[in-house]
N, C-alpha and C. Protein backbone atom coordinates (compact mmCIF):
# COMPACT_ATOMS: atom_id res chain seq x y z
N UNK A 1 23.39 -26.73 -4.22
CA UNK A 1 22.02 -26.40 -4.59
C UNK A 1 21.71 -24.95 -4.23
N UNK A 2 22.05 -24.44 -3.06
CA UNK A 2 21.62 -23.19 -2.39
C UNK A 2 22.46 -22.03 -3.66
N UNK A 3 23.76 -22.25 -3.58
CA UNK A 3 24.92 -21.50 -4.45
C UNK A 3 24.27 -21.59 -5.58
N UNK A 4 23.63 -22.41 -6.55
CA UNK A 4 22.30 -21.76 -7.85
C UNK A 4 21.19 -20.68 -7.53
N UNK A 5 20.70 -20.87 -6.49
CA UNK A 5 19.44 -19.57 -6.04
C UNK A 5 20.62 -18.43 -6.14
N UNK A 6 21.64 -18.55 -5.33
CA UNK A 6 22.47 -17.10 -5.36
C UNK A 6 22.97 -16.40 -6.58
N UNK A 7 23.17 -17.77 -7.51
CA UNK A 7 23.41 -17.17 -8.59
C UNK A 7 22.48 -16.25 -9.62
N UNK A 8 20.79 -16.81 -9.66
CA UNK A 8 19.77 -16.34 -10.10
C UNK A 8 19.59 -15.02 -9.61
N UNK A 9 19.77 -14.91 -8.65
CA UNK A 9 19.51 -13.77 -7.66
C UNK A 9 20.57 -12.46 -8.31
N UNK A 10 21.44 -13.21 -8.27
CA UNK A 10 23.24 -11.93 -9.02
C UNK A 10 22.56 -11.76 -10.44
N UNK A 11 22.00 -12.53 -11.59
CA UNK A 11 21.62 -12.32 -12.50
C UNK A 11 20.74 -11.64 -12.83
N UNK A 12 19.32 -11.50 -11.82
CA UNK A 12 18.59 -10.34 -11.54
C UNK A 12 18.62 -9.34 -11.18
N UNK A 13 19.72 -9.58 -10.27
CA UNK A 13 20.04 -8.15 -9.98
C UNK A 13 20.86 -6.99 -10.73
N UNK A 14 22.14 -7.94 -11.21
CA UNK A 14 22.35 -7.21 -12.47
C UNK A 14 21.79 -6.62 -13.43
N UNK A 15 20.90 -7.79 -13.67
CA UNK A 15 19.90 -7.25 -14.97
C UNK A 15 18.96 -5.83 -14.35
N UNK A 16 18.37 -5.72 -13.33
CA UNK A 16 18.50 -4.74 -12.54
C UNK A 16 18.58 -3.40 -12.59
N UNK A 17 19.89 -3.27 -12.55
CA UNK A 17 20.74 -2.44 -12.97
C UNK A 17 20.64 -2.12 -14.38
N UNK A 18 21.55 -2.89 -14.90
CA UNK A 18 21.69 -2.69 -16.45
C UNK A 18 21.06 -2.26 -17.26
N UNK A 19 19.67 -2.91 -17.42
CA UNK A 19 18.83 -2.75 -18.44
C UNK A 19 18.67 -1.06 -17.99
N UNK A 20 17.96 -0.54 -16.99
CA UNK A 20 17.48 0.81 -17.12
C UNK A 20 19.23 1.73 -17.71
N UNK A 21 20.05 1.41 -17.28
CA UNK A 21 21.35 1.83 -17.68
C UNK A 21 21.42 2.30 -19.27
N UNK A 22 21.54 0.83 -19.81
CA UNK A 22 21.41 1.02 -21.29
C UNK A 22 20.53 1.27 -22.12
N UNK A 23 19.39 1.33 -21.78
CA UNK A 23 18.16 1.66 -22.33
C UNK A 23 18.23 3.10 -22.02
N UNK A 24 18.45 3.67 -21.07
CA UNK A 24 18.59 5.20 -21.21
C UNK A 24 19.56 5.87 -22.22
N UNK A 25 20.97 5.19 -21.86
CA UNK A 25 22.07 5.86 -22.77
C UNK A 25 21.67 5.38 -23.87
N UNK A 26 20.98 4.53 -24.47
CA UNK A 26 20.61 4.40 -25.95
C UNK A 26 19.43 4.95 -26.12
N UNK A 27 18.97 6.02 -25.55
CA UNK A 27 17.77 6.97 -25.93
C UNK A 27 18.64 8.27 -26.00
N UNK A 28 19.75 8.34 -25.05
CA UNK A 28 20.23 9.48 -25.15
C UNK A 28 20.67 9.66 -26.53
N UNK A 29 21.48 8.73 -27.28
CA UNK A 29 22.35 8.75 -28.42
C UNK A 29 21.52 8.71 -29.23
N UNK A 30 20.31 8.16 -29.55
CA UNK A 30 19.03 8.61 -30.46
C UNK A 30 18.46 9.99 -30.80
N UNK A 31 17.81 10.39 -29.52
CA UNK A 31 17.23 11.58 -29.21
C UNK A 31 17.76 12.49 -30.25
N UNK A 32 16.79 13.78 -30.40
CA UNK A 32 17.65 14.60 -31.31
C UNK A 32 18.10 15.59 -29.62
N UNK A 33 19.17 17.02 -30.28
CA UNK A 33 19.53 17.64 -29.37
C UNK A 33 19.70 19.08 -30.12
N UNK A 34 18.29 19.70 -29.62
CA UNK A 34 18.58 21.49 -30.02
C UNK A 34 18.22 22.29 -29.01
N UNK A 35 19.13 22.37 -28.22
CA UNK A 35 18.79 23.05 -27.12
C UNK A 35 18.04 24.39 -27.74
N UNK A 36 16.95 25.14 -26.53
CA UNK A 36 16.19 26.30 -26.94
C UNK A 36 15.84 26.84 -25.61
N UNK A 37 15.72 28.12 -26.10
CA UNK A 37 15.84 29.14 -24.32
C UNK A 37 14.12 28.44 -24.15
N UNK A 38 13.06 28.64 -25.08
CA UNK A 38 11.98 28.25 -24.99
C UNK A 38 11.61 26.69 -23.99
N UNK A 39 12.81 26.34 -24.78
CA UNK A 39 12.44 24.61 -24.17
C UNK A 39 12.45 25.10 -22.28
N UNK A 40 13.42 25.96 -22.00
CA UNK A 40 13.39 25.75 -20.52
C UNK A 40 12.38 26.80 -19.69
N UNK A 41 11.92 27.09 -20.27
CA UNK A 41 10.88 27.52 -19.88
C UNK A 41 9.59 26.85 -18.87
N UNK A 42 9.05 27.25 -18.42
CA UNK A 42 7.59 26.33 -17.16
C UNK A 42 6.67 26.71 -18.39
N UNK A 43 5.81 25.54 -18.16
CA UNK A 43 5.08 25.04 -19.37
C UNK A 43 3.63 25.22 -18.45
N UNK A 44 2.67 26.06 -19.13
CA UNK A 44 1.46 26.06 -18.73
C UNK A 44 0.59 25.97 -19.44
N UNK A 45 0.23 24.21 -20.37
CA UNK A 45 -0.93 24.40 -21.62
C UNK A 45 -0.35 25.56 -22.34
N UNK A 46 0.54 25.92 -22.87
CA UNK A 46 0.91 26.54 -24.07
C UNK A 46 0.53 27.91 -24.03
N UNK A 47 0.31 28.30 -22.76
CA UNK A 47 -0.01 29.68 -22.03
C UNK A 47 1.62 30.37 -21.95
N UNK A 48 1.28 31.63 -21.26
CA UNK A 48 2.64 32.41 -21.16
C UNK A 48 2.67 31.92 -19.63
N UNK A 49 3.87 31.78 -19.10
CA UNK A 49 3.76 31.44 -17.63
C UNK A 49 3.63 32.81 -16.72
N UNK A 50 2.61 32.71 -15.85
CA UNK A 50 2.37 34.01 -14.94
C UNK A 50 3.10 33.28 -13.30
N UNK A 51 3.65 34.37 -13.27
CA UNK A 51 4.34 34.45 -11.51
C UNK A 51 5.62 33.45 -11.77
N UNK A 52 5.78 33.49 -10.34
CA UNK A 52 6.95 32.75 -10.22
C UNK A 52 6.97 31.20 -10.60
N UNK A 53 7.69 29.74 -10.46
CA UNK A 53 7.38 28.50 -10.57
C UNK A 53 7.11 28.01 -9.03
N UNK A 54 7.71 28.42 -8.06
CA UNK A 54 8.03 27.73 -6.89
C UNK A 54 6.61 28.85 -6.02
N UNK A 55 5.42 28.05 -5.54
CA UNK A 55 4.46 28.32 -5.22
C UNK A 55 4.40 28.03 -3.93
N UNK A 56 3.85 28.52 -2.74
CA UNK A 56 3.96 27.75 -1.51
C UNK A 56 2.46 27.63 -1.04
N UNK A 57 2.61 26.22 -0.84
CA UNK A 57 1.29 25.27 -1.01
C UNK A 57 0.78 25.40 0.88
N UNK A 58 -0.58 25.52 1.51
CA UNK A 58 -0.58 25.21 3.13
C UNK A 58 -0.84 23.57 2.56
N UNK A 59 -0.46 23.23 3.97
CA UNK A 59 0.44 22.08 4.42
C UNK A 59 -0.88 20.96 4.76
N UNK A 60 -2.12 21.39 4.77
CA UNK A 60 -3.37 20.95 4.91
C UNK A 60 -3.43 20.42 3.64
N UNK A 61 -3.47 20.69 2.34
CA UNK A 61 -3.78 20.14 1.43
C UNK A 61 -2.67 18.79 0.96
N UNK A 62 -1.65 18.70 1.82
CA UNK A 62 -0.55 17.51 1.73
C UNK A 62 -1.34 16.30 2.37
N UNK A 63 -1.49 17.36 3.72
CA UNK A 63 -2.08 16.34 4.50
C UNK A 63 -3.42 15.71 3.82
N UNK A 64 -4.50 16.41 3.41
CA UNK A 64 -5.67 16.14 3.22
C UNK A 64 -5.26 14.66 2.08
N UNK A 65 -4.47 14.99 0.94
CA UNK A 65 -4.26 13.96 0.05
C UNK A 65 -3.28 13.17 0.31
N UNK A 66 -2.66 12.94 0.85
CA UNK A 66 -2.07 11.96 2.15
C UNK A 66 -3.21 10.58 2.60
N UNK A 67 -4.29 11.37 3.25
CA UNK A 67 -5.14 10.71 4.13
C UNK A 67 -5.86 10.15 2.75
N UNK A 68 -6.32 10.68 2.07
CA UNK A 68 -7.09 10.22 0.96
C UNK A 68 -6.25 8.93 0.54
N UNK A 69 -5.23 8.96 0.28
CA UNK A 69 -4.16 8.04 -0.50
C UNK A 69 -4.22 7.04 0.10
N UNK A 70 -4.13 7.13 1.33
CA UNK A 70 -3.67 5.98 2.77
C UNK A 70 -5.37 5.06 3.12
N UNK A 71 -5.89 6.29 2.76
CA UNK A 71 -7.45 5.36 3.35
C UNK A 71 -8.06 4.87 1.54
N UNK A 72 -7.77 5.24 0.94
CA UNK A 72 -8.00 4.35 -0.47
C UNK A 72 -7.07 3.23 -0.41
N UNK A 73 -6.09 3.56 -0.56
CA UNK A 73 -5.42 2.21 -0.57
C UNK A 73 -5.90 1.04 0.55
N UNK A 74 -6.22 1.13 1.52
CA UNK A 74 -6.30 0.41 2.49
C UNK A 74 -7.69 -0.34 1.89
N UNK A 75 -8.52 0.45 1.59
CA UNK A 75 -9.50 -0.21 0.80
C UNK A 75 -9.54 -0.91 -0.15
N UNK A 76 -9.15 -1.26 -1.23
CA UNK A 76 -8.49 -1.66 -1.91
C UNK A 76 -8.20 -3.46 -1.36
N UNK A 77 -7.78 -3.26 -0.21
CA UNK A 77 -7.75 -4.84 0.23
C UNK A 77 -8.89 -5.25 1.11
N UNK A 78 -10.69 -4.45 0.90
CA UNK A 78 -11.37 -4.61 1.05
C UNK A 78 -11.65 -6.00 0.05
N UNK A 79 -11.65 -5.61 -1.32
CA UNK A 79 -11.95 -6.12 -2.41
C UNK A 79 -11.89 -7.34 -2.37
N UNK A 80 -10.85 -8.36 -2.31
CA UNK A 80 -10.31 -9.66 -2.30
C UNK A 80 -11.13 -10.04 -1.21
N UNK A 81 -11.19 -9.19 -0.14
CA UNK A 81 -12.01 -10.36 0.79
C UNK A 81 -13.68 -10.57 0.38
N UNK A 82 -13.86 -9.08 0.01
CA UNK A 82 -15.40 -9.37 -0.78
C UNK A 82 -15.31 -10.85 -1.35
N UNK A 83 -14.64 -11.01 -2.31
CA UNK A 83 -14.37 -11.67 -3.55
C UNK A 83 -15.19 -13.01 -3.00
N UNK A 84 -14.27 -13.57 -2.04
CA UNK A 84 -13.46 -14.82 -1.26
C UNK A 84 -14.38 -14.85 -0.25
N UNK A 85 -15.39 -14.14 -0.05
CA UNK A 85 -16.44 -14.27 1.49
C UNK A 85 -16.71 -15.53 1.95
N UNK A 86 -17.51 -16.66 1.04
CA UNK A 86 -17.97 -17.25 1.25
C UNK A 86 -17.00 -18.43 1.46
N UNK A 87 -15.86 -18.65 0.70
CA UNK A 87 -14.58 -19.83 0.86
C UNK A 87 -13.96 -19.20 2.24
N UNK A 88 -14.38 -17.75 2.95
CA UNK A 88 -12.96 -17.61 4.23
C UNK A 88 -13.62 -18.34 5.38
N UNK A 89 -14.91 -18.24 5.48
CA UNK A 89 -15.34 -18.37 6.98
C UNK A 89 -15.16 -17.49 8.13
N UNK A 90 -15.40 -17.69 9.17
CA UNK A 90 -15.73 -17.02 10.56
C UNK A 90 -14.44 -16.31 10.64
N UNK A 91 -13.44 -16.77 10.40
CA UNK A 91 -11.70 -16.41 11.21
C UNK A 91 -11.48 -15.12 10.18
N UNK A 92 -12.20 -15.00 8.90
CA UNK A 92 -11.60 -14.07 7.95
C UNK A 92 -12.66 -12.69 7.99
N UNK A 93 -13.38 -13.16 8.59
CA UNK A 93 -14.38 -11.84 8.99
C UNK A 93 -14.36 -11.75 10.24
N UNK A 94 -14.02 -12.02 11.38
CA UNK A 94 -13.43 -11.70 12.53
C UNK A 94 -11.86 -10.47 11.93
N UNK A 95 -10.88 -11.18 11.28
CA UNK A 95 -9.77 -10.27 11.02
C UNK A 95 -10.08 -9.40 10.19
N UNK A 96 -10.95 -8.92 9.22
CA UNK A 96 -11.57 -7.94 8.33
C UNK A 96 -12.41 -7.20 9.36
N UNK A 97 -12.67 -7.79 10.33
CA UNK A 97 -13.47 -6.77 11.76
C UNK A 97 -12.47 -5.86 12.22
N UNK A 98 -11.44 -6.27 12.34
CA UNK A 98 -10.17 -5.98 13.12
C UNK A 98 -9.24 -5.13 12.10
N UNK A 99 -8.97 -5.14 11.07
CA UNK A 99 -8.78 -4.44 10.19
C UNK A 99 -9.70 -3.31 9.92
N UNK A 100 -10.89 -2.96 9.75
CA UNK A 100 -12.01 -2.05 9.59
C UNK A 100 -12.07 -1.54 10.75
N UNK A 101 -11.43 -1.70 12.00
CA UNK A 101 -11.29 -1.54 13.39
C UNK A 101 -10.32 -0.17 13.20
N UNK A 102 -9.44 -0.87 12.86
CA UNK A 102 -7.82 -0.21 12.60
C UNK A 102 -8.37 1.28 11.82
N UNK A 103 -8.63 0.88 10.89
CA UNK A 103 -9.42 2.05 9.52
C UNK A 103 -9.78 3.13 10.35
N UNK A 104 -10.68 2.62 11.05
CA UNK A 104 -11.69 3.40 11.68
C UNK A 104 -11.28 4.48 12.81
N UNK A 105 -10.36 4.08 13.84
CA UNK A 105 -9.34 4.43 14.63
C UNK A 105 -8.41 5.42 14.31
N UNK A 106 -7.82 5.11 12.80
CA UNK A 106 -7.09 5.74 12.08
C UNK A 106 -7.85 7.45 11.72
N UNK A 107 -9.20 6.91 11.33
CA UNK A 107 -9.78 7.79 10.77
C UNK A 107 -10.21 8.83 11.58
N UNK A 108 -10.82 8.45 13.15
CA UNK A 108 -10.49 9.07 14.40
C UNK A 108 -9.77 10.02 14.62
N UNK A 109 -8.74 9.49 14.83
CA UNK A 109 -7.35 10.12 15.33
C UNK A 109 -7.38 11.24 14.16
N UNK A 110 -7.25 11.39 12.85
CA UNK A 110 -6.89 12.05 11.96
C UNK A 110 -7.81 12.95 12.31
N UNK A 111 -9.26 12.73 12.74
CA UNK A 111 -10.61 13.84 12.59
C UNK A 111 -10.05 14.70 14.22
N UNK A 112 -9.79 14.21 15.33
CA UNK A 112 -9.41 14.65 16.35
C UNK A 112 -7.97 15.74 16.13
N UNK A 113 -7.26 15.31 15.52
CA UNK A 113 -5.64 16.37 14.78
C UNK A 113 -6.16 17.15 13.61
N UNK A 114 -7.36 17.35 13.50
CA UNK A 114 -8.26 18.45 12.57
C UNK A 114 -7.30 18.66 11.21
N UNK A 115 -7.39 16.97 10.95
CA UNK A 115 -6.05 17.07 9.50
C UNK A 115 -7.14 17.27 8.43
N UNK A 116 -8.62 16.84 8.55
CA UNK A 116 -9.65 16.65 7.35
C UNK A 116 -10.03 18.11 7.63
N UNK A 117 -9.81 19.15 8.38
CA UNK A 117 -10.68 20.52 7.65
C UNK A 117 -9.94 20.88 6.98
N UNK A 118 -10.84 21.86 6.32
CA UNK A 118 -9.73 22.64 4.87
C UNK A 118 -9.55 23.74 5.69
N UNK A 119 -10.49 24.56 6.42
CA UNK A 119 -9.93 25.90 6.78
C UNK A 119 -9.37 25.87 8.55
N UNK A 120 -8.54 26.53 8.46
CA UNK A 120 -7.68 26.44 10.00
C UNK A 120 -9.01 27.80 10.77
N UNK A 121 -9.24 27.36 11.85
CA UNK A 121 -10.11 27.97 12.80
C UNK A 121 -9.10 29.11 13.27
């Protein structure tokens, strides 16, 4: 019985694999192919490209959308418990306390490592 799950499992996984495999090389052999100095070019809205491509970004704005990313998402599993308030009871808003705890802590720490200003003092 167990040796069938393993097998499902090899079949997925193959498939896995494969499909992105052949589905690429059969776009490749489709595709047309004219190479052009133009094509390699940095593309700016159909502008002429000014300066170099490789720009160096401060390290604040990684961070800043980082934190954005991390504290949206986390929200996000606000939602479901909205949803569900009234079917969780006491135990599920005690752990949504504790979670919004976490958030909050998080959000702390980040304001204390002065990751949310934009300009360095």
């Amino acid at each position: 019985m167990y040796m069938n799950n393993y097998v499902v499992v090899a079949i997925f996984l193959m498939l896995g694999v494969l499909l992105p495999i052949v589905a690429l090389s059969f776009g490749k052999l489709l595709r047309p192919n004219k190479p052009m100095e133009a094509k390699y070019t940095t593309y700016e809205s159909g502008n002429e490209p000014v300066g170099g491509s490789h720009v160096r970004f401060n390290i604040r704005y990684y961070l800043f959308a980082l934190m954005f990313v991390i504290f949206d998402v986390e929200t996000v599993f606000l939602y479901p418990w909205a949803v569900a308030f009234k079917q969780l009871g006491l135990f599920a808003v005690v752990e949504m306390g504790i979670f919004v705890a976490l958030l909050v802590v998080g959000l702390i720490y980040a304001w204390k490592k002065k990751v949310l200003q934009w300009i360095s003092l």
